[in-house]
N, C-alpha and C. Protein backbone atom coordinates (compact mmCIF):
# COMPACT_ATOMS: atom_id res chain seq x y z
N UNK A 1 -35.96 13.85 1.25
CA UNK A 1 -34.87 14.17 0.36
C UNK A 1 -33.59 14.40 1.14
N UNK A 2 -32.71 14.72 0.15
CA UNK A 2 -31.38 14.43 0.73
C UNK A 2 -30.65 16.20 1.07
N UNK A 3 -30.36 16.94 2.30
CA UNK A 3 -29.54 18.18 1.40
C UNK A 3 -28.28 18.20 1.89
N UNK A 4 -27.34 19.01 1.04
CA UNK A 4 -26.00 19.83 1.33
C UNK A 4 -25.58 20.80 1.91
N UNK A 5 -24.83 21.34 2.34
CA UNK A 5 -24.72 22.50 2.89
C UNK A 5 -22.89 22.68 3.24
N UNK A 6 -22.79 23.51 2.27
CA UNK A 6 -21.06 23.74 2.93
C UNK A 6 -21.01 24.91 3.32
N UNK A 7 -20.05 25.32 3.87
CA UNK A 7 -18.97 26.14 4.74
C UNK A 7 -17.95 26.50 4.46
N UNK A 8 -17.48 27.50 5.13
CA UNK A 8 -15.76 27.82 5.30
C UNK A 8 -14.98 28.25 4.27
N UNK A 9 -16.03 28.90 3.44
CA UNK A 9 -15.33 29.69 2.03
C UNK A 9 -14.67 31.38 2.40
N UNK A 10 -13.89 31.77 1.61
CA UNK A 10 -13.88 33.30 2.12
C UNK A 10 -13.06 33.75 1.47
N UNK A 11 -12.23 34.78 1.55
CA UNK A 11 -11.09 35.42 0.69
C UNK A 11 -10.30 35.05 1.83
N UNK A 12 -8.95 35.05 1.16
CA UNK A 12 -7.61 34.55 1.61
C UNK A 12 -6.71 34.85 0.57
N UNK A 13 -5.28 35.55 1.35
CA UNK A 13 -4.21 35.62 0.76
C UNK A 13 -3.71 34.92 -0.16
N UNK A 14 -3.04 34.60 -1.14
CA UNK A 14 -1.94 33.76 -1.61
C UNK A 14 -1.25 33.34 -1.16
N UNK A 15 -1.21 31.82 -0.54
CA UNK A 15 -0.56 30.92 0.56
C UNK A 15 -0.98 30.35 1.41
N UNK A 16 -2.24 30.85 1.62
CA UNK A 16 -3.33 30.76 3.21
C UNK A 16 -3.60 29.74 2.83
N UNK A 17 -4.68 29.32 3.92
CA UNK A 17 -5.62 28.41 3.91
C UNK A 17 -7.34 28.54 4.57
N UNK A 18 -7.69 27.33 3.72
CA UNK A 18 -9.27 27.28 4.31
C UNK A 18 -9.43 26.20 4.69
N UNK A 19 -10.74 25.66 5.77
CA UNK A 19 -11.10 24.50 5.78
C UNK A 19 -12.32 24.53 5.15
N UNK A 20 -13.03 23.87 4.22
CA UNK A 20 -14.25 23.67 4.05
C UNK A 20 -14.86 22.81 4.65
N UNK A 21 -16.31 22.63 4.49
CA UNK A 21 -17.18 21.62 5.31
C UNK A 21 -18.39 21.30 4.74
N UNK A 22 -18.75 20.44 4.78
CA UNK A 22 -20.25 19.76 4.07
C UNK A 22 -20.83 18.74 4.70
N UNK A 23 -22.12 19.00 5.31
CA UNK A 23 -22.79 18.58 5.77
C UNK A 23 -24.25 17.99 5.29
N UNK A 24 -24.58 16.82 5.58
CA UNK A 24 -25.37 16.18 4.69
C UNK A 24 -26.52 15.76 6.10
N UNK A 25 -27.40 16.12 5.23
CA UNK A 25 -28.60 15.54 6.05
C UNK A 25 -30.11 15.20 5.08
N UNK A 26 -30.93 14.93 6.39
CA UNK A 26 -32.30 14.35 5.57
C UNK A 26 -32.36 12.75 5.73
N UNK A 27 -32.86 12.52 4.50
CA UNK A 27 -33.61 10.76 4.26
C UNK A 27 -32.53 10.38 3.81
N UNK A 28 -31.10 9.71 4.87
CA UNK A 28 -30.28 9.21 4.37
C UNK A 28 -29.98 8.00 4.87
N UNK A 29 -29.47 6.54 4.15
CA UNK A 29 -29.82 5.53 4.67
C UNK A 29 -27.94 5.25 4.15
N UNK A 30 -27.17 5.50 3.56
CA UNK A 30 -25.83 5.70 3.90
C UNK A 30 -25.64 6.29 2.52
N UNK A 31 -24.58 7.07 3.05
CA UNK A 31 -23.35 7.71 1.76
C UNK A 31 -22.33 7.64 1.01
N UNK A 32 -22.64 7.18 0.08
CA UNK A 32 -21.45 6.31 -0.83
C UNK A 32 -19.87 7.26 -1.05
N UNK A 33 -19.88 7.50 -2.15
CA UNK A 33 -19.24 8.66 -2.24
C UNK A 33 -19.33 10.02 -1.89
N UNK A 34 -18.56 10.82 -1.59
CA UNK A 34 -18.67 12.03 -1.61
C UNK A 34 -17.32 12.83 -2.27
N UNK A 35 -17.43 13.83 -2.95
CA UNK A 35 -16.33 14.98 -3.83
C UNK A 35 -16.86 16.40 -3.30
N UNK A 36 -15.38 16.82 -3.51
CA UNK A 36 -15.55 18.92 -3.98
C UNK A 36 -15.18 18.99 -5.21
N UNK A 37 -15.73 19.52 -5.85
CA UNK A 37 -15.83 20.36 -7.29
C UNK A 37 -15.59 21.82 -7.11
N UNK A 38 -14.85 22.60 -8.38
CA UNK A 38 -15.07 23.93 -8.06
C UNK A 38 -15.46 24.53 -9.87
N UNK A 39 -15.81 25.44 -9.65
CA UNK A 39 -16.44 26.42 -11.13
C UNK A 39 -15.91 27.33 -10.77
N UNK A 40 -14.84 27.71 -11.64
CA UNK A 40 -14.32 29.53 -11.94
C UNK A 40 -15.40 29.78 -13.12
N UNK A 41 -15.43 31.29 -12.94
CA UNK A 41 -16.08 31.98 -13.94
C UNK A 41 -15.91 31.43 -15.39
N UNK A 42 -16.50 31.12 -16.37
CA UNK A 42 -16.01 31.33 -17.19
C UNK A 42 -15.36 29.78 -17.84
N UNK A 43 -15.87 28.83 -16.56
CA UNK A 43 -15.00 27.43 -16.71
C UNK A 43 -15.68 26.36 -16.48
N UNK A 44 -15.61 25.28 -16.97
CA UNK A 44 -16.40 24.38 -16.69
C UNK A 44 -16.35 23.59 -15.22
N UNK A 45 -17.08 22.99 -14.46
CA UNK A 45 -17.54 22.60 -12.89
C UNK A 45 -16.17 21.41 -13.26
N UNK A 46 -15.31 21.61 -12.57
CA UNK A 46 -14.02 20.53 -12.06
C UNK A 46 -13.83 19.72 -11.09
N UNK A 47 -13.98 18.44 -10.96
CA UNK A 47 -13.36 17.74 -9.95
C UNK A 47 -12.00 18.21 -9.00
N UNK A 48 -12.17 18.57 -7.93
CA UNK A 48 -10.92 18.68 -6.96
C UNK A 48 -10.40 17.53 -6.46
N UNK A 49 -11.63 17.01 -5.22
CA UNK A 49 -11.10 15.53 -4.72
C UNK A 49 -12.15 14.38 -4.67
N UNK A 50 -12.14 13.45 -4.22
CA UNK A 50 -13.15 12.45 -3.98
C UNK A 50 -13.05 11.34 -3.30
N UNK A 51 -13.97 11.24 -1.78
CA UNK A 51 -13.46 9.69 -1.18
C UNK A 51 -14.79 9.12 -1.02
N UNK A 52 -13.65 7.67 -1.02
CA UNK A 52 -14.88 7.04 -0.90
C UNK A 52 -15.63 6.39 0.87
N UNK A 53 -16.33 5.76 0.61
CA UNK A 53 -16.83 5.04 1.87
C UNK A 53 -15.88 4.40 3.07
N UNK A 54 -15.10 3.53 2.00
CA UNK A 54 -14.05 3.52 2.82
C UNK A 54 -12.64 4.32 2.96
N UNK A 55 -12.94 5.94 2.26
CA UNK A 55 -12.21 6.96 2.50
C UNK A 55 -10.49 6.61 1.70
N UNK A 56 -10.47 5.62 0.86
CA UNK A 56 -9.76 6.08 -0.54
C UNK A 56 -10.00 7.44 -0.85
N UNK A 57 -9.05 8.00 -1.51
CA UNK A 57 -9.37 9.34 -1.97
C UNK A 57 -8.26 9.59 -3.66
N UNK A 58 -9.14 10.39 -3.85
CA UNK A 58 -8.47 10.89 -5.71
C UNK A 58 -8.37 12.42 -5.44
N UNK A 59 -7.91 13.17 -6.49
CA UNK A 59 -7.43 14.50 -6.56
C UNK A 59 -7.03 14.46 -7.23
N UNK A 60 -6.97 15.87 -7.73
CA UNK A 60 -7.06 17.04 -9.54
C UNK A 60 -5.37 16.64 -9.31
N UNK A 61 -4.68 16.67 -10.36
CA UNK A 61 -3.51 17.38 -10.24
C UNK A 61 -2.76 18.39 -9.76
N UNK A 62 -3.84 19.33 -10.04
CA UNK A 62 -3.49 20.99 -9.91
C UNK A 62 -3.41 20.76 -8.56
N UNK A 63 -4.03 19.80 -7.54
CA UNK A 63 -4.28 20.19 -6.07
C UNK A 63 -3.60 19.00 -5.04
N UNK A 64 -2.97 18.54 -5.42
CA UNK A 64 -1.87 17.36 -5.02
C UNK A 64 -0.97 17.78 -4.03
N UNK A 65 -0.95 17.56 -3.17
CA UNK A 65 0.07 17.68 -2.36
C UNK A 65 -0.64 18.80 -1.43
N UNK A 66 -1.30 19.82 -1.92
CA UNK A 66 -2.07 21.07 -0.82
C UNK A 66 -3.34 20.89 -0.70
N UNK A 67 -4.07 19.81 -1.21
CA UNK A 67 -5.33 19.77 -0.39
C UNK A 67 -5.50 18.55 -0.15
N UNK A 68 -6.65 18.28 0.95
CA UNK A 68 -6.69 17.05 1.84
C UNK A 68 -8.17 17.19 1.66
N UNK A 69 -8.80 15.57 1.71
CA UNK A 69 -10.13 15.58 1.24
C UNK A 69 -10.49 14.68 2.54
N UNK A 70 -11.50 14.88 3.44
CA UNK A 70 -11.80 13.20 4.59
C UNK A 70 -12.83 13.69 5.27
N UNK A 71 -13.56 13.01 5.58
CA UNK A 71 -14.54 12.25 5.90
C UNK A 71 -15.09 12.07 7.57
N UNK A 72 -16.64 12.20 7.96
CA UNK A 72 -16.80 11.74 9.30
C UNK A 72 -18.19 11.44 8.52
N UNK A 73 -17.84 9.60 8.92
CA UNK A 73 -19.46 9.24 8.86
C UNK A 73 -20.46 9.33 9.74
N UNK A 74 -19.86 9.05 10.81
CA UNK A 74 -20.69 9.88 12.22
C UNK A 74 -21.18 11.41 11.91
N UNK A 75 -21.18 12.17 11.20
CA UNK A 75 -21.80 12.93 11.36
C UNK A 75 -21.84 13.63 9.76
N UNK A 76 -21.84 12.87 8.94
CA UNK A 76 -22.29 12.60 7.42
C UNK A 76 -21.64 14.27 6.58
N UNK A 77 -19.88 14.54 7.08
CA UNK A 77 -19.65 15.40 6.96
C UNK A 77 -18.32 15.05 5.86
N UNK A 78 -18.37 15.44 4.85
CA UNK A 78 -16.93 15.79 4.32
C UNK A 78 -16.11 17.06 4.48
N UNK A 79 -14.94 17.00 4.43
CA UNK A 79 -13.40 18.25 4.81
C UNK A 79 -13.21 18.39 3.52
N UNK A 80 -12.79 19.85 3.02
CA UNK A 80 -11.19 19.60 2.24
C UNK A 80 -10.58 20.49 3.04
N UNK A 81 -9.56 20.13 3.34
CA UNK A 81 -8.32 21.32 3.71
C UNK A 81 -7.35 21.98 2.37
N UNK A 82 -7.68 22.88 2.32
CA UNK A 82 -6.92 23.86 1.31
C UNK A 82 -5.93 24.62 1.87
N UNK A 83 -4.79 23.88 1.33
CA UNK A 83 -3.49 24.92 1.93
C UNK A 83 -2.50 25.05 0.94
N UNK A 84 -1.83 26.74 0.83
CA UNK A 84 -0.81 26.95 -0.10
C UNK A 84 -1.87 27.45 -1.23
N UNK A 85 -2.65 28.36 -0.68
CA UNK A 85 -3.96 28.35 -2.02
C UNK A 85 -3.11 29.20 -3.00
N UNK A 86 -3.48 29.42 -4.25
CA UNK A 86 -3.21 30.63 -5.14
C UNK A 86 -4.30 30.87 -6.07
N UNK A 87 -3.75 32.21 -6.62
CA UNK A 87 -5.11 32.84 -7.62
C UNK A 87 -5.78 32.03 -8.24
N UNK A 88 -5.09 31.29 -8.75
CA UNK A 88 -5.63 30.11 -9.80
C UNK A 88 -6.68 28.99 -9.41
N UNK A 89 -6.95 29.18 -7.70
CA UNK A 89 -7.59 28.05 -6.94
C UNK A 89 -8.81 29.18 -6.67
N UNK A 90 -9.37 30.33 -7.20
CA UNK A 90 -10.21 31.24 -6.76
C UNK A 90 -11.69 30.67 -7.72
N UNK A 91 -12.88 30.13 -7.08
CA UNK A 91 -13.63 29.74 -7.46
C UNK A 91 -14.91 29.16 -6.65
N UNK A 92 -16.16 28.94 -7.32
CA UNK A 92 -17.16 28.21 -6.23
C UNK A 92 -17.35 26.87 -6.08
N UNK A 93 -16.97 26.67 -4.93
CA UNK A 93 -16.19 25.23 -4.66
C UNK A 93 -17.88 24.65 -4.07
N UNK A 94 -18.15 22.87 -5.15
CA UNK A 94 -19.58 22.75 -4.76
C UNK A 94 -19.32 21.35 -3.81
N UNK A 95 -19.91 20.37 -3.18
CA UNK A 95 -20.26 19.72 -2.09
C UNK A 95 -21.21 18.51 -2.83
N UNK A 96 -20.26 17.67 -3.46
CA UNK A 96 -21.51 16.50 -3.79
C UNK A 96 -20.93 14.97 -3.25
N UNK A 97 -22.65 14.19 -3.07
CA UNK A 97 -22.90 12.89 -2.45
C UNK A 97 -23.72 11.89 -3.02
N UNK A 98 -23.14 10.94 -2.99
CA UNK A 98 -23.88 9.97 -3.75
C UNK A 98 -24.33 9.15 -2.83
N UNK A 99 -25.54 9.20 -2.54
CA UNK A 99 -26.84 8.90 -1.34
C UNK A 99 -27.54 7.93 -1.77
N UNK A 100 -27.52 6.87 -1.00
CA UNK A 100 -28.75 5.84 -1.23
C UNK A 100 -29.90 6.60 0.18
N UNK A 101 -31.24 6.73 -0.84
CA UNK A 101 -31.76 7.08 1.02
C UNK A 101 -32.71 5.90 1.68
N UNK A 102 -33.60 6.48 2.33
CA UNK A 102 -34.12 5.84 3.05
C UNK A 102 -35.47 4.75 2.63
N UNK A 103 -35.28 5.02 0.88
CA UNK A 103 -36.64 4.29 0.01
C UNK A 103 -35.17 3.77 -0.42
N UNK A 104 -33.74 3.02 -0.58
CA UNK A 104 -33.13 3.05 -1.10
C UNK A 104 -33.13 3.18 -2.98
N UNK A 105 -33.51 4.50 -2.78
CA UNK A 105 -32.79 4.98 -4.21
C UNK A 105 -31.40 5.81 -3.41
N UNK A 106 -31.07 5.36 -4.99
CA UNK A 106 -29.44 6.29 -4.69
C UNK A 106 -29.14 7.15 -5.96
N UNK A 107 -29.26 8.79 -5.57
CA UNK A 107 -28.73 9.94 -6.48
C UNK A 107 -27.49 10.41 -6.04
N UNK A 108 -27.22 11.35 -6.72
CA UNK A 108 -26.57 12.77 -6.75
C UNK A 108 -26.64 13.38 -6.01
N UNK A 109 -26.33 14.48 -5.14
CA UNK A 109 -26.64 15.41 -4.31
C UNK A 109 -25.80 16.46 -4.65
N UNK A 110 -26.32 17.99 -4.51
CA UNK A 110 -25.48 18.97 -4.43
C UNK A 110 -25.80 20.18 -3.50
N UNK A 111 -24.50 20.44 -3.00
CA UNK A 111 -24.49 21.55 -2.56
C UNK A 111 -25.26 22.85 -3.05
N UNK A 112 -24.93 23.98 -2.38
CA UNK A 112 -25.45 25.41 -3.30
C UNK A 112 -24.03 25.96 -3.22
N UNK A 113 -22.83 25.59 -2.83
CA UNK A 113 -21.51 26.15 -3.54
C UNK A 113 -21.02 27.37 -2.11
N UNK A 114 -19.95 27.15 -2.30
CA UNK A 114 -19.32 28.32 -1.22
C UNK A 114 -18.19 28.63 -1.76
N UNK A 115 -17.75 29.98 -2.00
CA UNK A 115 -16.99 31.03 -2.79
C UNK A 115 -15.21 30.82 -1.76
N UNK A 116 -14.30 30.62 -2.86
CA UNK A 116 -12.95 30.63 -2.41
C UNK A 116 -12.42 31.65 -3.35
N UNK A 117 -11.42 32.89 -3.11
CA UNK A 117 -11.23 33.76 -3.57
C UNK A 117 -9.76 33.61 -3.22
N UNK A 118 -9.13 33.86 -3.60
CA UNK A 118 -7.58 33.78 -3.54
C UNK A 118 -7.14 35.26 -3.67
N UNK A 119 -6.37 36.07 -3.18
CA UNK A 119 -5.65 37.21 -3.45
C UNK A 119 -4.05 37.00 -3.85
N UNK A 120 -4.09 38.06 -4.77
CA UNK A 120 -2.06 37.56 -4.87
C UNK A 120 -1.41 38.67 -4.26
């Protein structure tokens, strides 16, 4: 099987920044896409960013211009850089991949989520 694992969540000021990180391992035979999503309380699971293979990338509105989404296939890792955060960006930010593996089937993958907290 395929797993996730991100990083680099934490509380931070209003303005700061984080790097996140997601790391993919297991029965993986390559990685198509990969996105961050985040869930505030209370809200439904949102698209942030998303690149692809060949590291095109999309992004929310809300997060245009202050976050950066990329990629190392060498080491089957996606970034976002979050900068200029605010309250409104306070949420559990999840880590998903769209994996063909090593029987080539190709799913979904998810993270278990890492907490971004914003202070004002």
């Amino acid at each position: 099987q395929v797993q996730l694992v991100e990083s680099g969540g934490g509380l931070v000021q209003a303005g700061g920044s984080l790097r996140l990180s997601c790391v993919a391992s297991g029965s993986i035979f390559r990685i198509n896409g990969m996105g961050w999503y985040r869930q505030a309380p209370g809200k439904q699971r949102e698209l942030v960013a998303s690149i692809t293979i060949g590291s095109s990338t999309n992004y929310a509105d809300s997060v245009k211009g202050r976050f950066t989404i990329s990629r190392d296939n060498t080491k089957n890792t996606v970034y976002l850089q979050v900068n200029s955060l605010k309250p409104e960006d306070t949420a559990v930010y999840y880590c998903n991949a769209h994996v063909t593996t090593t029987l080539l089937l190709t799913n979904d993958y998810w993270g278990q989520g890492t907490q971004v907290t914003v202070s004002s």
